[in-house]
Protein backbone atom coordinates (compact mmCIF):
# COMPACT_ATOMS: atom_id res chain seq x y z
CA UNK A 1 2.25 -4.11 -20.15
CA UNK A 2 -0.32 -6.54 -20.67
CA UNK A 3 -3.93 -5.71 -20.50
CA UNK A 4 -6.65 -8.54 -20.14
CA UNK A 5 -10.44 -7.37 -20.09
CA UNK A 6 -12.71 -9.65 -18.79
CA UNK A 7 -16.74 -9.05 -17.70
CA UNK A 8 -18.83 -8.49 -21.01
CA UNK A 9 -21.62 -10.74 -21.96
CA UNK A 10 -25.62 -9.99 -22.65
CA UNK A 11 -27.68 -7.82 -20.94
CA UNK A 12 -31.47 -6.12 -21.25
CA UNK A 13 -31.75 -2.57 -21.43
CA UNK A 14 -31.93 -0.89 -17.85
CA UNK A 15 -29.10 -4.22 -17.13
CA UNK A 16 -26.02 -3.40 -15.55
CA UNK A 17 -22.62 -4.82 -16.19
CA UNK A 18 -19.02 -4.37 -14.30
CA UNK A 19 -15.95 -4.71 -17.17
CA UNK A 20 -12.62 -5.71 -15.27
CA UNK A 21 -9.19 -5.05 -16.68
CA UNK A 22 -6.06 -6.56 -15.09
CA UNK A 23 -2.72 -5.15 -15.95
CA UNK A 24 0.10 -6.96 -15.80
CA UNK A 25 3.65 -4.81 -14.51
CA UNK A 26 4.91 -3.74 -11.00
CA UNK A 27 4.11 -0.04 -11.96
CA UNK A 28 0.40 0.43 -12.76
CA UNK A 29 -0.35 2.57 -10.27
CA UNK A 30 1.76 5.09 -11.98
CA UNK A 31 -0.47 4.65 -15.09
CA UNK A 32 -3.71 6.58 -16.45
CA UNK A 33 -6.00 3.48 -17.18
CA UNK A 34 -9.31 3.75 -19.74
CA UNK A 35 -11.81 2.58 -21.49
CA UNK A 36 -12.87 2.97 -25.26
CA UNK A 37 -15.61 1.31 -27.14
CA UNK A 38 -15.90 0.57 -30.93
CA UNK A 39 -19.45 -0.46 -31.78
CA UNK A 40 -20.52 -2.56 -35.01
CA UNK A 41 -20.09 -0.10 -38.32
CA UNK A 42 -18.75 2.81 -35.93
CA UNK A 43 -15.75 4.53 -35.49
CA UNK A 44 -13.67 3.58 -31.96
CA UNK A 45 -14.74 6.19 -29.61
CA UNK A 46 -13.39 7.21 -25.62
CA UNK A 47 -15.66 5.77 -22.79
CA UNK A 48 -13.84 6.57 -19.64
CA UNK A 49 -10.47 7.47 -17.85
CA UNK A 50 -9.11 7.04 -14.73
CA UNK A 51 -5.97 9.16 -13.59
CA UNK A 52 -2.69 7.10 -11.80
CA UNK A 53 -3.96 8.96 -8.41
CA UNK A 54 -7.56 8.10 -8.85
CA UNK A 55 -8.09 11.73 -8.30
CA UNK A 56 -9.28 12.27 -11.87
CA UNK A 57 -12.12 11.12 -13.75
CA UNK A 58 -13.50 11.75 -17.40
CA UNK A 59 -16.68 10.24 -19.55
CA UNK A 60 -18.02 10.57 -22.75
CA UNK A 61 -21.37 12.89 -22.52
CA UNK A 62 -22.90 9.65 -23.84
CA UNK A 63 -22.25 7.79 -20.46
CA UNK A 64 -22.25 10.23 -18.20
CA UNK A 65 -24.26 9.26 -14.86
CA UNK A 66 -24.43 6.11 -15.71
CA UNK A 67 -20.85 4.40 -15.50
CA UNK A 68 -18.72 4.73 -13.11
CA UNK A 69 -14.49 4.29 -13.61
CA UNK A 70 -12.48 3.16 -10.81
CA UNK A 71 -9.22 1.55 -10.19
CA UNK A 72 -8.08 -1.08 -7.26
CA UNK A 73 -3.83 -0.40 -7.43
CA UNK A 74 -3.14 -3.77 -4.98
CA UNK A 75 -4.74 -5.64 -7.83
CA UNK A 76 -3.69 -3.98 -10.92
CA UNK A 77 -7.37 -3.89 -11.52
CA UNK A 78 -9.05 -1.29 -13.08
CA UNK A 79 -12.85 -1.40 -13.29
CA UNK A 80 -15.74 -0.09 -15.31
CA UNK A 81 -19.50 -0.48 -13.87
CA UNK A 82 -22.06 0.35 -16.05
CA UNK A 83 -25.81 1.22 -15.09
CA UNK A 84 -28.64 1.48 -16.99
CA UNK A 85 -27.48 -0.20 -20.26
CA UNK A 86 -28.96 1.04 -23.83
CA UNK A 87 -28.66 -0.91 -26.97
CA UNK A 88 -26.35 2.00 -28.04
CA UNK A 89 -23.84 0.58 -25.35
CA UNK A 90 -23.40 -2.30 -27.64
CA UNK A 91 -19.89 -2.36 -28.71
CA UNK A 92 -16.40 -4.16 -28.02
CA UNK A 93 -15.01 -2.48 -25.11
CA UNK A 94 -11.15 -2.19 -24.66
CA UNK A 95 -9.15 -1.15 -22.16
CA UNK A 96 -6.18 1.27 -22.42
CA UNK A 97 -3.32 2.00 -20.46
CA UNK A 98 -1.20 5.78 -20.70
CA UNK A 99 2.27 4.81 -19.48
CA UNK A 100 3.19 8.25 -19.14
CA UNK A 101 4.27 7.41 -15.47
CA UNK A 102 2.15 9.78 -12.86
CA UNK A 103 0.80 12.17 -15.12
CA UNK A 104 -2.62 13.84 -15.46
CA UNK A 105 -3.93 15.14 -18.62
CA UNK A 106 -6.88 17.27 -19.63
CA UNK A 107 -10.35 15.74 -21.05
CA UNK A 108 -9.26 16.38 -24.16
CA UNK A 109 -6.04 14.83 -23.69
CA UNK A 110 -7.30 11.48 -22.56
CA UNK A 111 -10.35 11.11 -25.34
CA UNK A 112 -7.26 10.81 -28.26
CA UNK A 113 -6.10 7.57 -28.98
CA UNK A 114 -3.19 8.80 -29.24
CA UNK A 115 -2.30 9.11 -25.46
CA UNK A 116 -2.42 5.27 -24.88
CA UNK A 117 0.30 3.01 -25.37
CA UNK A 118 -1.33 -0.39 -24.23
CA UNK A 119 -4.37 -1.89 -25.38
CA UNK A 120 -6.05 -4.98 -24.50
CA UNK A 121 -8.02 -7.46 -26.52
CA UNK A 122 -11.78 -6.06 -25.76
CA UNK A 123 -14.67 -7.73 -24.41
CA UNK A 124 -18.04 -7.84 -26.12
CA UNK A 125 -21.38 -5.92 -24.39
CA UNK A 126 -24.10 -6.40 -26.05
CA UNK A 127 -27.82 -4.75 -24.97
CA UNK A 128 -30.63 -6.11 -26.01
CA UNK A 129 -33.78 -3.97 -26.45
């Protein structure tokens, strides 16, 4: 699986931004698809989570309300639109696949690196105050 993000650049606080991630592989619709975010000097932390059906979302507290995960399967296209940008949303943001075909975790599940197999090469956001 190949992952290629696509859709960060500069924005002003209150901005909005839409992150795309297209997925190579005839199966992605079986696939959990995510984003996480590693800001400059900070750990790599969970942004958002998609399940294979779509049925299933999850954020981090710190986005909550304000972006919105979504997935197109005829595309292999898995989206992230983000509202009402802070300077605290600057980061690299990657996006993450979770191969484990048709399955549907918990929250806490899906916030572990450790439940994606795929990542792709990020795309920088940054948010100017």
């Amino acid at each position: 699986v190949q992952l290629q993000a696509s859709g960060g650049g500069l924005v002003q606080a209150g901005g909005s931004l839409r992150l795309s991630c297209a997925a190579s592989g005839r199966v992605f619709s079986s696939y959990g698809m995510g984003w996480f975010r590693q800001a400059p000097g900070k750990e790599r932390e969970f942004v958002a989570i998609i399940t294979w059906s779509g049925d299933s979302t999850y954020y981090a507290d710190s986005v909550k309300g304000r972006f919105t995960i979504s997935r197109d399967n005829a595309k292999n296209t898995v989206y992230l639109q983000m509202n009402n940008l802070k300077p605290e949303d600057t980061a690299v943001y990657y996006c993450v696949a979770d191969t484990a075909t048709y399955y549907s975790g918990s929250y806490y599940y899906y916030r572990s690196e450790a439940a994606y197999d795929y990542w792709g090469q990020g795309t920088l956001v940054t948010v100017s105050s």
